[in-house]
C-alpha atoms as a PDB file:
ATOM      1  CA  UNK A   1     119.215 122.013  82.425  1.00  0.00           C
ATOM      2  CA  UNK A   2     116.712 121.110  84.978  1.00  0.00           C
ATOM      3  CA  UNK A   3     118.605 118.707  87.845  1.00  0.00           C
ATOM      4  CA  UNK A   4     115.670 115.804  88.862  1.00  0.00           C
ATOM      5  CA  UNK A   5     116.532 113.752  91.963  1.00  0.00           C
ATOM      6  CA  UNK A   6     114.791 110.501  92.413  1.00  0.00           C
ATOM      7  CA  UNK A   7     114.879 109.832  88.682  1.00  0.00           C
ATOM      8  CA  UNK A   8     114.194 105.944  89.227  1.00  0.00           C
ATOM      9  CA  UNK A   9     110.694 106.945  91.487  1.00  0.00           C
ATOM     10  CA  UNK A  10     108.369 108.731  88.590  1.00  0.00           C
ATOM     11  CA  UNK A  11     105.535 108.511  91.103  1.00  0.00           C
ATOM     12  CA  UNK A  12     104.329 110.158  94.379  1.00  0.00           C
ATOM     13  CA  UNK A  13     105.284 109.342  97.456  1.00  0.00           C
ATOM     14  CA  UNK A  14     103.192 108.572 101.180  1.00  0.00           C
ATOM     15  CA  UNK A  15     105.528 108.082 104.148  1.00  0.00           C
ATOM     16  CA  UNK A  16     102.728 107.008 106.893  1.00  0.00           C
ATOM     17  CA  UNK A  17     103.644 107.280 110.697  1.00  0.00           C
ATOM     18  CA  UNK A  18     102.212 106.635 114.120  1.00  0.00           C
ATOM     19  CA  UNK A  19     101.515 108.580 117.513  1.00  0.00           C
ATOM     20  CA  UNK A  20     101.774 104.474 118.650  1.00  0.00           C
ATOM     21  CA  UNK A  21     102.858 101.304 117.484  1.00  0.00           C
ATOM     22  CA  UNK A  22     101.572  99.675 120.199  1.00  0.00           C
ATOM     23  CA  UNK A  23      98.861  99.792 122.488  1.00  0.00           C
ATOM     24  CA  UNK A  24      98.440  98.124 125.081  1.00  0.00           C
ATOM     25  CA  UNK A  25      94.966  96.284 125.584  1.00  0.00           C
ATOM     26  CA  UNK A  26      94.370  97.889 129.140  1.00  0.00           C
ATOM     27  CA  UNK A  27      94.864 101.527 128.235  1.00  0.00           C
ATOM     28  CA  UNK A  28      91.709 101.202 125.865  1.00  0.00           C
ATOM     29  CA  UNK A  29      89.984 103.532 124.870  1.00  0.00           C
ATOM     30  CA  UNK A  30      92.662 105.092 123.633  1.00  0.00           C
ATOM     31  CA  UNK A  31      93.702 108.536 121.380  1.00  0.00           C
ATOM     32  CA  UNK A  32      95.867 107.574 118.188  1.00  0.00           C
ATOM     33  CA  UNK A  33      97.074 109.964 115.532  1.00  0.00           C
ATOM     34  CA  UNK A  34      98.108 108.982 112.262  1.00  0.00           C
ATOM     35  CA  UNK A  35     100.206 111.479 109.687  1.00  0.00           C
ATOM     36  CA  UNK A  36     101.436 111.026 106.222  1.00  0.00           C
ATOM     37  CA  UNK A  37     103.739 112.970 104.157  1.00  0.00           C
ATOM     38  CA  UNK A  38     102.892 113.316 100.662  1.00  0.00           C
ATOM     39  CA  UNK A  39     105.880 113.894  98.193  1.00  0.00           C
ATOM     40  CA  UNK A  40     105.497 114.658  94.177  1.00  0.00           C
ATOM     41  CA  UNK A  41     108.256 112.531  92.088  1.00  0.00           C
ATOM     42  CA  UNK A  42     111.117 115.012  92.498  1.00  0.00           C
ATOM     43  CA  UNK A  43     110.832 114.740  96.018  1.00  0.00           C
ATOM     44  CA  UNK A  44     108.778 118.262  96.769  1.00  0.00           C
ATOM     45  CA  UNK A  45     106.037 118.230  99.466  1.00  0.00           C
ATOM     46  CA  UNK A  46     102.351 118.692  97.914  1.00  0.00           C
ATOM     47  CA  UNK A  47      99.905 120.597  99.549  1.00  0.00           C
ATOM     48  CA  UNK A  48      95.985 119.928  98.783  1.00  0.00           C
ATOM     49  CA  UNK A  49      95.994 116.389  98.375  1.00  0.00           C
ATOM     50  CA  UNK A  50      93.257 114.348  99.882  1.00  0.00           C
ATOM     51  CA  UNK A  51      94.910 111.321 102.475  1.00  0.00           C
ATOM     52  CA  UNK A  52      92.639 108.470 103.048  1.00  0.00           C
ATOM     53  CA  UNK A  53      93.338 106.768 106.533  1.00  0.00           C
ATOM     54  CA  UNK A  54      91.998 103.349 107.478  1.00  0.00           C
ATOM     55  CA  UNK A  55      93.038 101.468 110.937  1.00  0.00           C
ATOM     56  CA  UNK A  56      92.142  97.610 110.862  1.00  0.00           C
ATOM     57  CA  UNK A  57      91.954  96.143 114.428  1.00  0.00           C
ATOM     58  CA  UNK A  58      91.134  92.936 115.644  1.00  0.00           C
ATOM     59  CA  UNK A  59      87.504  92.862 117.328  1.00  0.00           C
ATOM     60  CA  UNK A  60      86.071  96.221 116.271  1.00  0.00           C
ATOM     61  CA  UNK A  61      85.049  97.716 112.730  1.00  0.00           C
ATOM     62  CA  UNK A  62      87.780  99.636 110.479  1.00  0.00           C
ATOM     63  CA  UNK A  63      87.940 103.126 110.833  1.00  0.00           C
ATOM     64  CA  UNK A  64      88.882 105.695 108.436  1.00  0.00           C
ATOM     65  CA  UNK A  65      89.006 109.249 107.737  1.00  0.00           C
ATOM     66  CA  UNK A  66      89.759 111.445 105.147  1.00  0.00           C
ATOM     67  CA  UNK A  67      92.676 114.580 105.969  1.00  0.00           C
ATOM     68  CA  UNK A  68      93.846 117.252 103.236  1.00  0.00           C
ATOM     69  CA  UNK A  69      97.545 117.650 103.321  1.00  0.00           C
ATOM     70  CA  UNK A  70      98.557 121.120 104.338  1.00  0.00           C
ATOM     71  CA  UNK A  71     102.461 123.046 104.853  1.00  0.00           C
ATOM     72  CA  UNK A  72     104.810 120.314 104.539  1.00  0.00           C
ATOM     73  CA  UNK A  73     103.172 117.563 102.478  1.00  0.00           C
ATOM     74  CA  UNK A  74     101.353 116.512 106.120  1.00  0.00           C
ATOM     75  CA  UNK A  75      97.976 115.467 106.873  1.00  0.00           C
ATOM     76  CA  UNK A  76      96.892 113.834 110.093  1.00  0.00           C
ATOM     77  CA  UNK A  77      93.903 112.302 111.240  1.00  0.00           C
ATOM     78  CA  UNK A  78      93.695 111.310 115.162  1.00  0.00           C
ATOM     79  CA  UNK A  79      90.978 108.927 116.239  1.00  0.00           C
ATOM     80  CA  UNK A  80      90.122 106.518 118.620  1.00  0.00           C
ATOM     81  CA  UNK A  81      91.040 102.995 119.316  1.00  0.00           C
ATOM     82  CA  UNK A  82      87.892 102.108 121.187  1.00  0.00           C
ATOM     83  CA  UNK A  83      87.530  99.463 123.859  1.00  0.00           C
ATOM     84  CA  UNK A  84      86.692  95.891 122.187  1.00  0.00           C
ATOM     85  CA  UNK A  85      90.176  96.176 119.660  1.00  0.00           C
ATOM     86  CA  UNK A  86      91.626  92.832 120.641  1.00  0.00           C
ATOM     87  CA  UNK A  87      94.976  91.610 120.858  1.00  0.00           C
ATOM     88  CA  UNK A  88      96.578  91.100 117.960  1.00  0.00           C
ATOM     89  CA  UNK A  89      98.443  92.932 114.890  1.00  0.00           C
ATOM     90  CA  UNK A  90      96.569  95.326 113.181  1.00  0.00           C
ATOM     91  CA  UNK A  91      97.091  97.990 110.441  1.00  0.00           C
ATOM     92  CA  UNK A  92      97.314 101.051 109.381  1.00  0.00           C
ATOM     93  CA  UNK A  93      97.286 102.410 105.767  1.00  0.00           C
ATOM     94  CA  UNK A  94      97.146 105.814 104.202  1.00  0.00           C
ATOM     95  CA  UNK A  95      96.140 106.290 100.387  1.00  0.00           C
ATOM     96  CA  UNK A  96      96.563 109.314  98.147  1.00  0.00           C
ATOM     97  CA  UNK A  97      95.492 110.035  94.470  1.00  0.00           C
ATOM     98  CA  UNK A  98      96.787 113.210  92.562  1.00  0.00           C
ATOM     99  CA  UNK A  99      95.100 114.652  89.727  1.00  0.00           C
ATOM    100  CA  UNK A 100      98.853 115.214  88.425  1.00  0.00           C
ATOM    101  CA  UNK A 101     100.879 112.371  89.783  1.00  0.00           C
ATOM    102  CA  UNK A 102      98.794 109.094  89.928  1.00  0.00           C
ATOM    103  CA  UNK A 103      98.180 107.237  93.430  1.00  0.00           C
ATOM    104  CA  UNK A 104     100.322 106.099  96.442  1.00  0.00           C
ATOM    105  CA  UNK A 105      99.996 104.130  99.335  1.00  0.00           C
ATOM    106  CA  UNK A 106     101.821 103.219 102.262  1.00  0.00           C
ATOM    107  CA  UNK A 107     101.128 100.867 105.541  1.00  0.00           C
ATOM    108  CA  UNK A 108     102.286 100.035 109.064  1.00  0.00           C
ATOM    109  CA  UNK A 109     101.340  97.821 111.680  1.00  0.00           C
ATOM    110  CA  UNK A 110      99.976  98.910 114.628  1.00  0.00           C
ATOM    111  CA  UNK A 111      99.890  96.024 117.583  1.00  0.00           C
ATOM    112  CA  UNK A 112      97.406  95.604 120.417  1.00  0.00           C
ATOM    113  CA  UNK A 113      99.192  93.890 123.347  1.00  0.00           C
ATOM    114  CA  UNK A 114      98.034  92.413 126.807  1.00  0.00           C
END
């Protein structure tokens, strides 16, 4: 028979990660990637699927950006954190939605600090 791993998880996966968690407030502007991993439900990497990135930060609009993921499940999208992003918590979130396997989602926090 066919083995499955991650039986319990019938949907896709997004692990979302940061070039920075933290910024600090003086170094603005400043260069930030974001990547995600997309994984199907048996735990393979898909390649192909559009990521949607938004970063929420206190004081200046949302930005997002659209990536397709490539070798490895991974698609990155580096922007800007421009100056005006106050201090504070803000976020960032990646979304996926496969023809095949339904939608994901995952978020982090990225902090602006004095």
């Amino acid at each position: 028979g066919v083995s499955r791993k991650m039986v319990a998880n019938s949907s896709l996966t997004v692990a979302l990660s940061a070039s920075a968690y933290r910024v600090k407030v003086g170094n603005l502007p400043r260069t930030i990637e974001l990547q995600a991993v997309v994984t199907d439900p048996n735990g393979r990497t898909l390649r192909g699927e559009t990521v949607t990135f938004t970063l929420s930060l206190s004081g200046v609009p949302a930005i997002t950006g659209e990536s397709i993921t490539g070798a490895g499940g991974r698609a990155t999208f580096r922007t800007t954190i421009p100056e005006g992003a106050t201090v504070g918590s803000g976020l960032a979130t990646a979304f996926v939605e496969s023809a095949e396997h339904g939608e994901a989602s995952d978020r982090i926090s990225i902090a602006i600090v004095k």
